[in-house]
N, C-alpha and C. Protein backbone atom coordinates (compact mmCIF):
# COMPACT_ATOMS: atom_id res chain seq x y z
N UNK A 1 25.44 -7.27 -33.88
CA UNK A 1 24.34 -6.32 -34.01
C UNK A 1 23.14 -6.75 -33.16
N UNK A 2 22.83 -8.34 -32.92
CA UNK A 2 21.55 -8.29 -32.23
C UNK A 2 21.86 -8.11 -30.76
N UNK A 3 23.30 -8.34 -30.27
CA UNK A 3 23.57 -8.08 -28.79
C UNK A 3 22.69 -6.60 -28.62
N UNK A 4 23.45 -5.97 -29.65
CA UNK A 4 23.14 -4.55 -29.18
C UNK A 4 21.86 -4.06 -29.38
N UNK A 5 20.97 -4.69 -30.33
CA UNK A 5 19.54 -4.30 -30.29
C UNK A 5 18.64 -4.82 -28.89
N UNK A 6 19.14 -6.05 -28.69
CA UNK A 6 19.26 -6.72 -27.45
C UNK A 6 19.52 -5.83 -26.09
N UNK A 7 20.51 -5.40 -25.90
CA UNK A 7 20.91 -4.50 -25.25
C UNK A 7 19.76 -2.98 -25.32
N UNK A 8 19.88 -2.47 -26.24
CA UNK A 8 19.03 -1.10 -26.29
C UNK A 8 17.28 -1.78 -25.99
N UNK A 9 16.89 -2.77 -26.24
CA UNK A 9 15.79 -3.07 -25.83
C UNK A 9 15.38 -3.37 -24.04
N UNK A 10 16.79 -3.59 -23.90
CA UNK A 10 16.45 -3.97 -22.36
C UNK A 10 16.53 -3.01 -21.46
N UNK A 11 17.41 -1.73 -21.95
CA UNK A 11 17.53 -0.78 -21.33
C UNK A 11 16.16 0.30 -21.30
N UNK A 12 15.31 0.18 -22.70
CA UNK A 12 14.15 0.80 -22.74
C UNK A 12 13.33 0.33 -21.97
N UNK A 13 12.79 -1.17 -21.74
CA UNK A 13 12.09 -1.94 -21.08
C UNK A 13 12.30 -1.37 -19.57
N UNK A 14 13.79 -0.97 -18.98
CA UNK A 14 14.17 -0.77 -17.74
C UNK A 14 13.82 0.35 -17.47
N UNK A 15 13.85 1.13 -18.61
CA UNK A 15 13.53 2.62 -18.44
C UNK A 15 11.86 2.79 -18.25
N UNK A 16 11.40 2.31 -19.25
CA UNK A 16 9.69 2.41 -18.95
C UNK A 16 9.19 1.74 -18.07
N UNK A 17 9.74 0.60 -17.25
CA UNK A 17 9.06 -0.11 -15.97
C UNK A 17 9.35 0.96 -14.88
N UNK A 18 10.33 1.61 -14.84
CA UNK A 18 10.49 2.41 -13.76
C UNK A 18 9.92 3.69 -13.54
N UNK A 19 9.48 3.85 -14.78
CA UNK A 19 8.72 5.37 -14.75
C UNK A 19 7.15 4.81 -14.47
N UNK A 20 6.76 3.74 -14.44
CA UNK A 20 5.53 3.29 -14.82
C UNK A 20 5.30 2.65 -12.68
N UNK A 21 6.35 2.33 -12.17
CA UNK A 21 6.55 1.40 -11.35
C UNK A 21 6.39 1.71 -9.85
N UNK A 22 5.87 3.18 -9.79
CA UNK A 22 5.89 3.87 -8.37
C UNK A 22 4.71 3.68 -7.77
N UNK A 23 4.63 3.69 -6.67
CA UNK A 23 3.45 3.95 -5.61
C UNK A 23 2.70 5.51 -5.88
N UNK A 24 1.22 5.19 -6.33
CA UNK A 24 0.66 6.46 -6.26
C UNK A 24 -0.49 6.53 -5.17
N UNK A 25 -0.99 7.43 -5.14
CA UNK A 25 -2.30 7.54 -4.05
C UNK A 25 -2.85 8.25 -5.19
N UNK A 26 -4.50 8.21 -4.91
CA UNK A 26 -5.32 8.82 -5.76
C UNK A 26 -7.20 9.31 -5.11
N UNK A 27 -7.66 10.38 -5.14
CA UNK A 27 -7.21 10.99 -6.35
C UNK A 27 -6.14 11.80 -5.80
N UNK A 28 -5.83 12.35 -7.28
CA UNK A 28 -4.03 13.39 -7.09
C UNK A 28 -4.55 14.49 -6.40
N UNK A 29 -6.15 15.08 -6.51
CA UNK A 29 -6.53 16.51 -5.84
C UNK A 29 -6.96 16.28 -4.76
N UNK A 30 -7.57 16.60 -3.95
CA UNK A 30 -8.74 16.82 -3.12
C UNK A 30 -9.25 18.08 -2.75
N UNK A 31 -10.06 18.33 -1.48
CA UNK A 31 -10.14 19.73 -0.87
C UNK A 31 -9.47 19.52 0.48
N UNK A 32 -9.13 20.60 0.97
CA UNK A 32 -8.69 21.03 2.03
C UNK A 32 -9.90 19.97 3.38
N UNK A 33 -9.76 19.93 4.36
CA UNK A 33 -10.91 19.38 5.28
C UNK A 33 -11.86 18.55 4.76
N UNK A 34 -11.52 17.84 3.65
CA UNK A 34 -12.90 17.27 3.13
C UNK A 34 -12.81 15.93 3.91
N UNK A 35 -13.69 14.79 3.63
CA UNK A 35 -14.01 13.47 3.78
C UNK A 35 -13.40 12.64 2.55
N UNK A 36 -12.12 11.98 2.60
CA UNK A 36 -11.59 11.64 1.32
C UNK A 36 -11.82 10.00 1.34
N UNK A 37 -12.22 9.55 0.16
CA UNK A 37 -11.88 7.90 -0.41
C UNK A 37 -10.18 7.52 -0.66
N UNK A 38 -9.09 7.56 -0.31
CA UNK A 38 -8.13 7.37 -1.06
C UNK A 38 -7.75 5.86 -1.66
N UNK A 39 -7.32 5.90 -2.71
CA UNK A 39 -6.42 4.68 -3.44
C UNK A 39 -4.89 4.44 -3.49
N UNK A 40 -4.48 3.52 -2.34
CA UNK A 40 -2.97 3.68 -2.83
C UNK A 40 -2.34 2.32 -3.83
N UNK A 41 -2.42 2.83 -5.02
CA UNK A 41 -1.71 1.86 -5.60
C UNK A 41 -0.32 1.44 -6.25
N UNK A 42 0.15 0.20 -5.75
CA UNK A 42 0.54 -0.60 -5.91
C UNK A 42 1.22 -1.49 -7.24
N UNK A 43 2.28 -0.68 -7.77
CA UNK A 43 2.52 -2.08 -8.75
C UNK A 43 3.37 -2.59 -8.29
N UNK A 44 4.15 -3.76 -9.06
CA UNK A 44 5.54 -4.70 -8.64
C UNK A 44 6.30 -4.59 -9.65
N UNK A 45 6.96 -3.75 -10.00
CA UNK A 45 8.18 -3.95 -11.35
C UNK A 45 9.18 -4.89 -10.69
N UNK A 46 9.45 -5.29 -9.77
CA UNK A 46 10.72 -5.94 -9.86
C UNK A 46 10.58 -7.68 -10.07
N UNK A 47 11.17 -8.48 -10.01
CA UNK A 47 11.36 -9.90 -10.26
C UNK A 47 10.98 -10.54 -9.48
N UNK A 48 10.66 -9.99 -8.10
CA UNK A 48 10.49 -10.46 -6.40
C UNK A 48 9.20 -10.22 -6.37
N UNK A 49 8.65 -11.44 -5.29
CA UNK A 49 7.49 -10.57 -5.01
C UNK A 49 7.29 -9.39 -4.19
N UNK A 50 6.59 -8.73 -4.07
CA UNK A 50 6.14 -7.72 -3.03
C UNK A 50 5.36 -8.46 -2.11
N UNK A 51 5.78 -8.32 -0.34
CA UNK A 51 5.82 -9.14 0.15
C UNK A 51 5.18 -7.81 1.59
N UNK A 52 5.14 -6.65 1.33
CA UNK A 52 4.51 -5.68 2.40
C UNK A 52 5.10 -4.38 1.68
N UNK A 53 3.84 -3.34 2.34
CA UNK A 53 3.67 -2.19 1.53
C UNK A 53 4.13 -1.25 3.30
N UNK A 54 4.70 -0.43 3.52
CA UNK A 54 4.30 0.26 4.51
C UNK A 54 4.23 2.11 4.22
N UNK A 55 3.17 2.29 4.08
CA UNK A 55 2.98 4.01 4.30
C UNK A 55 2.92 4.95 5.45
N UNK A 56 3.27 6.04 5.29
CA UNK A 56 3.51 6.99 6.50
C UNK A 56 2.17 7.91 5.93
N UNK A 57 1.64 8.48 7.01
CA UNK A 57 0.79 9.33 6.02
C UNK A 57 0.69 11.00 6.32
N UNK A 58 0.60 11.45 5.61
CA UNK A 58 0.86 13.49 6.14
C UNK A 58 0.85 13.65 7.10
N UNK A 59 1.39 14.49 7.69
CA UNK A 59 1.00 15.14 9.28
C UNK A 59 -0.36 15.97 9.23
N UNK A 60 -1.15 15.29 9.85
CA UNK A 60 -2.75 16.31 9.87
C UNK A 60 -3.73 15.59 9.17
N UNK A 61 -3.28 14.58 8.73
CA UNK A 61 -4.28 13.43 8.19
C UNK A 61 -5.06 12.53 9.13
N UNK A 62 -6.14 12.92 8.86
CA UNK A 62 -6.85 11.66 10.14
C UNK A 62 -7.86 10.56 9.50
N UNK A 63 -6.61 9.24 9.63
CA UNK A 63 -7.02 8.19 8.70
C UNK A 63 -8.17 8.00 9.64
N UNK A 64 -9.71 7.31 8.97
CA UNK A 64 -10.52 6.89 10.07
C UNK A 64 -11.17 5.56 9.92
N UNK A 65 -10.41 4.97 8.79
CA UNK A 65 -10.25 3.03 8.60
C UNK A 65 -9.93 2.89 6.90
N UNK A 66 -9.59 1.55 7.20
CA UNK A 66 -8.77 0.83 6.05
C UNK A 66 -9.63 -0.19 5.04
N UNK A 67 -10.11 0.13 4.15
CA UNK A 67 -10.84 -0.88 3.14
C UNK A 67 -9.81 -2.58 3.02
N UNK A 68 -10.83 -3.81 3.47
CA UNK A 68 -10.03 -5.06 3.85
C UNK A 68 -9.47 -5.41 2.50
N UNK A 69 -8.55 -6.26 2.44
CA UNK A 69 -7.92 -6.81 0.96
C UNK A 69 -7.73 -8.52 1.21
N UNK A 70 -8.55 -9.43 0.59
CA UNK A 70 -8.05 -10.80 0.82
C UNK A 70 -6.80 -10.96 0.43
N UNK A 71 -6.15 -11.56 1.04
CA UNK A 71 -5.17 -12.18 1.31
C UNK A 71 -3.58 -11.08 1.67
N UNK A 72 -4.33 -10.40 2.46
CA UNK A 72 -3.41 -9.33 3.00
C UNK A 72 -3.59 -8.65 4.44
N UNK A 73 -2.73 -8.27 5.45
CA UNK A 73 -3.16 -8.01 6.36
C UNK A 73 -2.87 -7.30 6.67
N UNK A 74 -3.67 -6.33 7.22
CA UNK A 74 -3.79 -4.54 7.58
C UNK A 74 -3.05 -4.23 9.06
N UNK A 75 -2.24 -3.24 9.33
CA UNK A 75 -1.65 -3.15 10.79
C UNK A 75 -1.67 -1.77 10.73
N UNK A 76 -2.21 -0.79 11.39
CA UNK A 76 -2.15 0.38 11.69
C UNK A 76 -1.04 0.79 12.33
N UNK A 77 -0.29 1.83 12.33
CA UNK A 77 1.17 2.18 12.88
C UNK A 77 0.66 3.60 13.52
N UNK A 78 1.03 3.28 15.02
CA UNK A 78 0.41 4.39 15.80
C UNK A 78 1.50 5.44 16.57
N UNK A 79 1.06 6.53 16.72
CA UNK A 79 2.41 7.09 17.48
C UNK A 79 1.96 6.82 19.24
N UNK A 80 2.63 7.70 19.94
CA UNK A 80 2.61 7.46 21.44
C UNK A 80 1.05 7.69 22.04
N UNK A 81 0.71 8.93 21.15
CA UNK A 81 -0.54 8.99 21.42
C UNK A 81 -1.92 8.23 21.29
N UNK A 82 -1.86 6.92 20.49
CA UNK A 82 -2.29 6.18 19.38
C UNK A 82 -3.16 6.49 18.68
N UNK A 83 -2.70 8.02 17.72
CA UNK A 83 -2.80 8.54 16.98
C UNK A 83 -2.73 7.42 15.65
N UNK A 84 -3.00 7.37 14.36
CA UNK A 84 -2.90 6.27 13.41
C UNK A 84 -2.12 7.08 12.46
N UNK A 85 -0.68 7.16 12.13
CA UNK A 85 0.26 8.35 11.61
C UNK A 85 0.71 7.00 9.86
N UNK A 86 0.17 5.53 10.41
CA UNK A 86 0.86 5.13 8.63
C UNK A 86 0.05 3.62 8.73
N UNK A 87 0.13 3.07 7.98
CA UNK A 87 -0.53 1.39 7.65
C UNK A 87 0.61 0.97 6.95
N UNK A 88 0.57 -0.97 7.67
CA UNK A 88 1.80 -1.45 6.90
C UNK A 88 0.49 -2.74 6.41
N UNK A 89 0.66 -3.05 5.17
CA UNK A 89 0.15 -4.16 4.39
C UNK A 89 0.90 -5.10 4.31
N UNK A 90 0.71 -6.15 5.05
CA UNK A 90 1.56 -7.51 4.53
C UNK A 90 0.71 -8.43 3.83
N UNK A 91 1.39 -8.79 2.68
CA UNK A 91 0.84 -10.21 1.87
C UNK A 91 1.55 -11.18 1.02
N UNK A 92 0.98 -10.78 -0.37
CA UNK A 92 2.05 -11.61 -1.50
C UNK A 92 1.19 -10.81 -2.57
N UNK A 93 2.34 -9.91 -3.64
CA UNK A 93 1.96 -9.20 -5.09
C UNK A 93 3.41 -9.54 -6.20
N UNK A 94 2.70 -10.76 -7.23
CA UNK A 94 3.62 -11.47 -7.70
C UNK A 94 4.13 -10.28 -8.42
N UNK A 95 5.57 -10.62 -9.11
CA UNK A 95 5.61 -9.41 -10.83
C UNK A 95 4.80 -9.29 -11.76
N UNK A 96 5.06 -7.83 -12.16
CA UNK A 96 4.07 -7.31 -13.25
C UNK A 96 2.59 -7.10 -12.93
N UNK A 97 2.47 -7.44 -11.87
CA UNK A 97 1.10 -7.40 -11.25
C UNK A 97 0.93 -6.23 -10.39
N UNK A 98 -0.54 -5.66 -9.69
CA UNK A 98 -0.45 -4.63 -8.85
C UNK A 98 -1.97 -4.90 -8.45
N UNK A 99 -2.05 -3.77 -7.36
CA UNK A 99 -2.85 -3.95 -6.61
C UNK A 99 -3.49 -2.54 -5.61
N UNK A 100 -4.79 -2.32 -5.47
CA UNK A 100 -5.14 -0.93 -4.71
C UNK A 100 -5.42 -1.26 -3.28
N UNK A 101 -4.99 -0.65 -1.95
CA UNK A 101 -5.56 -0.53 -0.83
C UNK A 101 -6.63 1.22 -0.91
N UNK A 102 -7.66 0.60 -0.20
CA UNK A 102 -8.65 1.89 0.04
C UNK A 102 -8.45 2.47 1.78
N UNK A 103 -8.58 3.74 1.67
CA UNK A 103 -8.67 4.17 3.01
C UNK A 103 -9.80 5.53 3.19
N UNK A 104 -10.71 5.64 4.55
CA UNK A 104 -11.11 6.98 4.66
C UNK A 104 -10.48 7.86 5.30
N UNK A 105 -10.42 8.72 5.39
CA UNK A 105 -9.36 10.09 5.83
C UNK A 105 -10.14 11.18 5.58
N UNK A 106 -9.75 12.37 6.44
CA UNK A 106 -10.52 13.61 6.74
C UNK A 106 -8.86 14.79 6.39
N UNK A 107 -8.92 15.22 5.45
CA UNK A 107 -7.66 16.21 4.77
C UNK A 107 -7.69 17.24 6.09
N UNK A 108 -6.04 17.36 5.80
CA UNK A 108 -5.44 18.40 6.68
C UNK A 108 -6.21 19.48 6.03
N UNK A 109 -5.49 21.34 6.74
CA UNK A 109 -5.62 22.37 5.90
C UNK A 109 -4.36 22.87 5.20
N UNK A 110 -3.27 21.59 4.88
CA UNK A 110 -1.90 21.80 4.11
C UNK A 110 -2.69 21.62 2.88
N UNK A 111 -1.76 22.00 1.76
CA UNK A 111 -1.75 22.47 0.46
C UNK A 111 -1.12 21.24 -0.46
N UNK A 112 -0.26 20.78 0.35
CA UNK A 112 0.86 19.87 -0.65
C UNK A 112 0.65 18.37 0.48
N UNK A 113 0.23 16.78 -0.28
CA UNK A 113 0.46 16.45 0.82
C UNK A 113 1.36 15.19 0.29
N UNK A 114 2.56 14.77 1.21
CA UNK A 114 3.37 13.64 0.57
C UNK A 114 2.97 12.69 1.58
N UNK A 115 3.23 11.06 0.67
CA UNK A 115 2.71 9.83 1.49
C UNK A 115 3.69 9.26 1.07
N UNK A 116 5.09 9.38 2.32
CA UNK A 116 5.96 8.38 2.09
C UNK A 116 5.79 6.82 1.99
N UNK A 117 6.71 5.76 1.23
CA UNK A 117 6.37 4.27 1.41
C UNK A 117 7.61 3.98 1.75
N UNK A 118 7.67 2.77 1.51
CA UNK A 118 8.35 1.24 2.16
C UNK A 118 7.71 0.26 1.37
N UNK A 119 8.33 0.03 -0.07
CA UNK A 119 7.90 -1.57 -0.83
C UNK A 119 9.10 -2.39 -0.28
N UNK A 120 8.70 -3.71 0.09
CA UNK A 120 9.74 -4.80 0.51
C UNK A 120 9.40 -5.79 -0.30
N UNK A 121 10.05 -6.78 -0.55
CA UNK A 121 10.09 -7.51 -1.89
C UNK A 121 11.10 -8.77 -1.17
N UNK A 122 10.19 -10.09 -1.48
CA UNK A 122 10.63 -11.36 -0.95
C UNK A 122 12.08 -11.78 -1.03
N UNK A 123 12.92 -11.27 -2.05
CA UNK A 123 14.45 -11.26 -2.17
C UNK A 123 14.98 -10.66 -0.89
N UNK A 124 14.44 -9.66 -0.21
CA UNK A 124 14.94 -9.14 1.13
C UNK A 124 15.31 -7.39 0.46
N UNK A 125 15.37 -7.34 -0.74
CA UNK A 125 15.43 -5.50 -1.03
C UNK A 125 14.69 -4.91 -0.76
N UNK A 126 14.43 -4.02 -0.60
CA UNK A 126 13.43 -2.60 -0.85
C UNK A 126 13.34 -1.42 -1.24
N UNK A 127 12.49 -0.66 -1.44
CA UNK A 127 12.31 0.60 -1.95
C UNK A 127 11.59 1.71 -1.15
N UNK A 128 12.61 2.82 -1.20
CA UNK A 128 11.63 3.87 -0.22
C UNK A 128 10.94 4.52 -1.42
N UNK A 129 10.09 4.94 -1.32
CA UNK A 129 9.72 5.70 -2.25
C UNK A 129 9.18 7.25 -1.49
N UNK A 130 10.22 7.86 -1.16
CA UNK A 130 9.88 9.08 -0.10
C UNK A 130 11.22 10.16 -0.68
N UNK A 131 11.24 10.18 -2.25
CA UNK A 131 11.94 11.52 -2.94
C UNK A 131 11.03 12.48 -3.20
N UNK A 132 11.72 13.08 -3.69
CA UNK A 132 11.15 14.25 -4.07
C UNK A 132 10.62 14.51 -5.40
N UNK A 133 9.70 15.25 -6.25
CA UNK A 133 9.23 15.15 -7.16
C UNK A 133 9.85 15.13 -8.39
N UNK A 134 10.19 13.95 -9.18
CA UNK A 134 11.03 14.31 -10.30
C UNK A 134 12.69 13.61 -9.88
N UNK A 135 11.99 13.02 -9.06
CA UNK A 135 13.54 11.82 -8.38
C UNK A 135 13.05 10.31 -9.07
N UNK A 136 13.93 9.86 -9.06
CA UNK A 136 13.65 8.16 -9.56
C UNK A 136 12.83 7.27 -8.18
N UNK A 137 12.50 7.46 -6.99
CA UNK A 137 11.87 7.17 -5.96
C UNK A 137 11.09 8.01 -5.05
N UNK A 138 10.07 8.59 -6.22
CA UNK A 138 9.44 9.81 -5.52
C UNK A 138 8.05 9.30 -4.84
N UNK A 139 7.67 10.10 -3.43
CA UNK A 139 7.00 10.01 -2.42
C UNK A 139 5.74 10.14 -3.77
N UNK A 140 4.60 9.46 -3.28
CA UNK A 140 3.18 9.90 -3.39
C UNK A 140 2.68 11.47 -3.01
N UNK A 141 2.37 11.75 -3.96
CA UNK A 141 1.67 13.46 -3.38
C UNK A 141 0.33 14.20 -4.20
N UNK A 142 -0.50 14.21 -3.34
CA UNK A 142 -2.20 14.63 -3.49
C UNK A 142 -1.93 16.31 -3.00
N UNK A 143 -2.33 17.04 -4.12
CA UNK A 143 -2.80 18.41 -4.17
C UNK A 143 -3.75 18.83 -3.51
N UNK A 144 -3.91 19.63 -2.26
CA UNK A 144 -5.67 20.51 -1.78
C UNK A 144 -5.18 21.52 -2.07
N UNK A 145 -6.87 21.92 -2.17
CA UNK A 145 -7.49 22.71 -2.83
C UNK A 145 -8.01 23.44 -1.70
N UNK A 146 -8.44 25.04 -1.79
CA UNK A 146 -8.97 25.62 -0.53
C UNK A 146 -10.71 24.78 -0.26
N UNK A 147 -10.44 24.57 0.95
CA UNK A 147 -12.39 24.23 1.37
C UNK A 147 -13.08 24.81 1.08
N UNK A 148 -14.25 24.81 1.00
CA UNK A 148 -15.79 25.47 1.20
C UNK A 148 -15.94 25.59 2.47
N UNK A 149 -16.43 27.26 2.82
CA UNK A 149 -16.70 27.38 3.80
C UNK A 149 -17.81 27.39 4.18
């Protein structure tokens, strides 16, 4: 009997770290064209450390710098144009622990916006987190709102 209470406890534990365990950005709303603060945070459910974060960010997003983080280092990911299209964070985020990067950004005029990731984790696994809403590895996604004109 205690295997199995044993058992049903570990499976709940597995179940609520994972619902609890995703990459969010925040806030969840904004406006359309505005001047945004964003938060992308960061937890570590797994056993490994988290060892680099890498985000892609909407098409039409114009990141325009990265709030610094001790003991982590910021790399902008540019396309041909050197346009700034994602940021990869390398550091060290032990388990059970987490952590926020800040960024400024100027919102597209899209409606829906997803911020694919890339958690890598010192064991050598990783996690995309670029599903779809209501998937077990779902992308980050901030709601606009129409602008003020």
């Amino acid at each position: 009997m205690t295997l199995l209470k044993s058992a049903i406890a570990a499976a709940l534990l597995s179940a609520s770290t994972s619902a609890i365990g995703h990459i969010t950005v925040w806030p969840k709303t904004s406006q359309a064209g505005a001047h945004e603060k964003y938060e992308v945070r960061v937890p570590n459910e797994k056993q490994s450390d988290t060892i680099s974060i890498e985000l892609h960010f909407p098409a039409g997003l114009r990141v325009m710098s990265f709030e610094q983080k001790p003991g982590w280092l910021t790399e902008a990911i540019r396309d041909s144009s050197g346009t700034i299209v994602g940021v990869r964070w390398s550091g060290r985020l032990a388990p059970q622990e987490f952590t926020e990067f800040g960024l400024l950004a100027v919102n597209p005029a899209k409606t829906d916006l997803a911020w694919p990731a890339i958690q890598r984790f010192a064991d050598g696994s990783r996690v995309d987190w670029s599903g779809g809403a209501g998937s077990k590895t779902p992308a980050p996604h901030v709601t606009l709102t129409p602008g003020t004109d």
